[in-house]
C-alpha atoms as a PDB file:
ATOM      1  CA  UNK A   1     105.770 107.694 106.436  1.00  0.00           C
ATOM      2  CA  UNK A   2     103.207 108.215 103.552  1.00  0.00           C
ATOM      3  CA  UNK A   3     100.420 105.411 102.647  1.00  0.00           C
ATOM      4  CA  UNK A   4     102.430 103.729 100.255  1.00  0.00           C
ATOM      5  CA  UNK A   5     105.767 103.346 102.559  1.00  0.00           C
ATOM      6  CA  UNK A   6     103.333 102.107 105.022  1.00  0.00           C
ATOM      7  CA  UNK A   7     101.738  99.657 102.433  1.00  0.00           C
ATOM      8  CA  UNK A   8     105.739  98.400 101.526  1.00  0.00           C
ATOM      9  CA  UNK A   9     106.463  98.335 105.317  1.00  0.00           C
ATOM     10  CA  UNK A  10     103.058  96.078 105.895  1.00  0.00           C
ATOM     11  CA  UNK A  11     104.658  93.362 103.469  1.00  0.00           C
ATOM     12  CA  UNK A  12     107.940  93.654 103.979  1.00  0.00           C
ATOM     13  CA  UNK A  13     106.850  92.611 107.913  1.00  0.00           C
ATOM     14  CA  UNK A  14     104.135  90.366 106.201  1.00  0.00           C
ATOM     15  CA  UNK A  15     107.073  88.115 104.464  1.00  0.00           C
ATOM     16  CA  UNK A  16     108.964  88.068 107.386  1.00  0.00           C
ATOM     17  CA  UNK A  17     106.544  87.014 109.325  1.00  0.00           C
ATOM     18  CA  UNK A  18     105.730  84.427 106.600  1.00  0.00           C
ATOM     19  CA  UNK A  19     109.329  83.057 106.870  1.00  0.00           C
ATOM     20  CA  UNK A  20     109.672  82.777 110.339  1.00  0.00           C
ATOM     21  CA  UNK A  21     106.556  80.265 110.579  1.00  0.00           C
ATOM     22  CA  UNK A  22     107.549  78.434 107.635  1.00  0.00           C
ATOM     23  CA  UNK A  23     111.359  78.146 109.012  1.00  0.00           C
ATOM     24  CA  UNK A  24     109.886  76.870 112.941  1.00  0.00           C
ATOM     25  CA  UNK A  25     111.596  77.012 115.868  1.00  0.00           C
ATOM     26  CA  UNK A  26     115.552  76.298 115.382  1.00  0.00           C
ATOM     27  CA  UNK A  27     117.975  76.042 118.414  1.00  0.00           C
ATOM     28  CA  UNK A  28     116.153  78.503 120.356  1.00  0.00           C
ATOM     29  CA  UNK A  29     112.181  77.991 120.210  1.00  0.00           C
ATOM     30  CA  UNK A  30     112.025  81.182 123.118  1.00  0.00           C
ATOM     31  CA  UNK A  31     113.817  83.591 120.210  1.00  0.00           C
ATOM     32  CA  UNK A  32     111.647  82.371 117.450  1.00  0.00           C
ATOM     33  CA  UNK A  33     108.610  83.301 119.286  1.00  0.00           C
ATOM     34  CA  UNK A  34     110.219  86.479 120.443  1.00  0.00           C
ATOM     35  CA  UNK A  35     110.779  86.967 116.737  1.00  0.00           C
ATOM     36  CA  UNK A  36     107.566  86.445 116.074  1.00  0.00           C
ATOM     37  CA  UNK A  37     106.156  88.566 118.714  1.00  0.00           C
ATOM     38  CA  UNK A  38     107.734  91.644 117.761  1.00  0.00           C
ATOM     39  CA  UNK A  39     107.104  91.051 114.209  1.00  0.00           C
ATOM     40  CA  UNK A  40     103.542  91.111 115.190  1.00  0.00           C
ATOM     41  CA  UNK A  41     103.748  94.327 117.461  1.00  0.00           C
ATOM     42  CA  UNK A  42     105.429  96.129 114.237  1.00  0.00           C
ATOM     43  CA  UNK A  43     102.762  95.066 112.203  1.00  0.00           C
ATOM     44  CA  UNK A  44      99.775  96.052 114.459  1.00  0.00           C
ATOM     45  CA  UNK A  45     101.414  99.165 115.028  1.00  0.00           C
ATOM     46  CA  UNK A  46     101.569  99.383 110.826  1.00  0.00           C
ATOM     47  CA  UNK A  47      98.141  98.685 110.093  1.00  0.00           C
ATOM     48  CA  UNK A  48      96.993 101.236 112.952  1.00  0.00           C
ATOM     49  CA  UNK A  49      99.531 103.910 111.730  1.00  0.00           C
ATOM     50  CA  UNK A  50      97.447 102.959 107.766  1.00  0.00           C
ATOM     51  CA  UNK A  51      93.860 103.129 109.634  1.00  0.00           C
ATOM     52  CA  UNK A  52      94.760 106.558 111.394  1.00  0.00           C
ATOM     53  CA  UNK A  53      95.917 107.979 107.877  1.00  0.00           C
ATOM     54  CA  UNK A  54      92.755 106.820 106.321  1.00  0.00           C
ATOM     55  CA  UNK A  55      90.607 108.353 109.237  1.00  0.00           C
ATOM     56  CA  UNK A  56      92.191 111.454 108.962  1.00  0.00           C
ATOM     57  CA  UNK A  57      91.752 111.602 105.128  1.00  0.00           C
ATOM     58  CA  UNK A  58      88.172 110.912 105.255  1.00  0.00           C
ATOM     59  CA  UNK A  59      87.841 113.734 108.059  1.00  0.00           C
ATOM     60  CA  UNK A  60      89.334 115.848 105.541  1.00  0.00           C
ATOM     61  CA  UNK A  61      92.150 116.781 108.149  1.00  0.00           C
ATOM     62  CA  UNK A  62      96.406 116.116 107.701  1.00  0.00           C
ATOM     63  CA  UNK A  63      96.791 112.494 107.494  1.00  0.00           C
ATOM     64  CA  UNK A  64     100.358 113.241 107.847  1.00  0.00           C
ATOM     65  CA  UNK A  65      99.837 114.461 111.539  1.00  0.00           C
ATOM     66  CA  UNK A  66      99.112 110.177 111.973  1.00  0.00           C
ATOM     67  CA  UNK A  67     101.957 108.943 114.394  1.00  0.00           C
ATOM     68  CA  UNK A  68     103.172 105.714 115.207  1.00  0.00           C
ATOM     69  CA  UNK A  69     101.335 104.488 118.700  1.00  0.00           C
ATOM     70  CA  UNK A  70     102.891 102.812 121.600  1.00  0.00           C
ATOM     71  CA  UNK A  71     103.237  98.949 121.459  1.00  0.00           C
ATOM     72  CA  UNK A  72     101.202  98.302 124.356  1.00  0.00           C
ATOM     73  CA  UNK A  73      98.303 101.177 123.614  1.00  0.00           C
ATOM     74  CA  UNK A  74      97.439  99.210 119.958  1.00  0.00           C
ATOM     75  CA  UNK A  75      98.012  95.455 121.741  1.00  0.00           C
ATOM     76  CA  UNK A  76      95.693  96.507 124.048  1.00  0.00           C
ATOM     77  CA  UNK A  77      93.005  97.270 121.382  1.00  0.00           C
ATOM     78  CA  UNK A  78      89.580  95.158 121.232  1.00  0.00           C
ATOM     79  CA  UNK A  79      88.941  93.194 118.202  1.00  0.00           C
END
């Protein structure tokens, strides 16, 4: 995926994640949040896939060589 696919992916997962809070919990509140959840995971992973592009750029190195990282190594990053 190049920056910009990455960038469309980011609000594609964005609106959907949008729509799902606006929508609430229907029959199933344990599926929304699952919903939710995963929505969540894909976007982390996004936005780390989008930082380890940059970095790589700015290291002047193949930002292309940037792969997508285990759920649970970028959920278990610090803020």
């Amino acid at each position: 995926m190049d920056t910009e696919q990455i960038q469309s992916r980011i609000q594609e997962l964005v609106d959907q994640e949008q729509a799902l809070r606006e929508a609430g919990p229907d029959q199933d509140p344990d599926q929304h949040a699952q919903q939710l959840r995963r929505v969540g995971e894909q976007l982390d992973q996004c936005w780390d896939l989008l930082r380890q592009r940059r970095a790589r750029i700015d290291a002047g190195v193949n930002p292309d060589e940037a792969s997508v990282r285990p759920v649970s190594e970028v959920e278990g990053y610090r803020q």
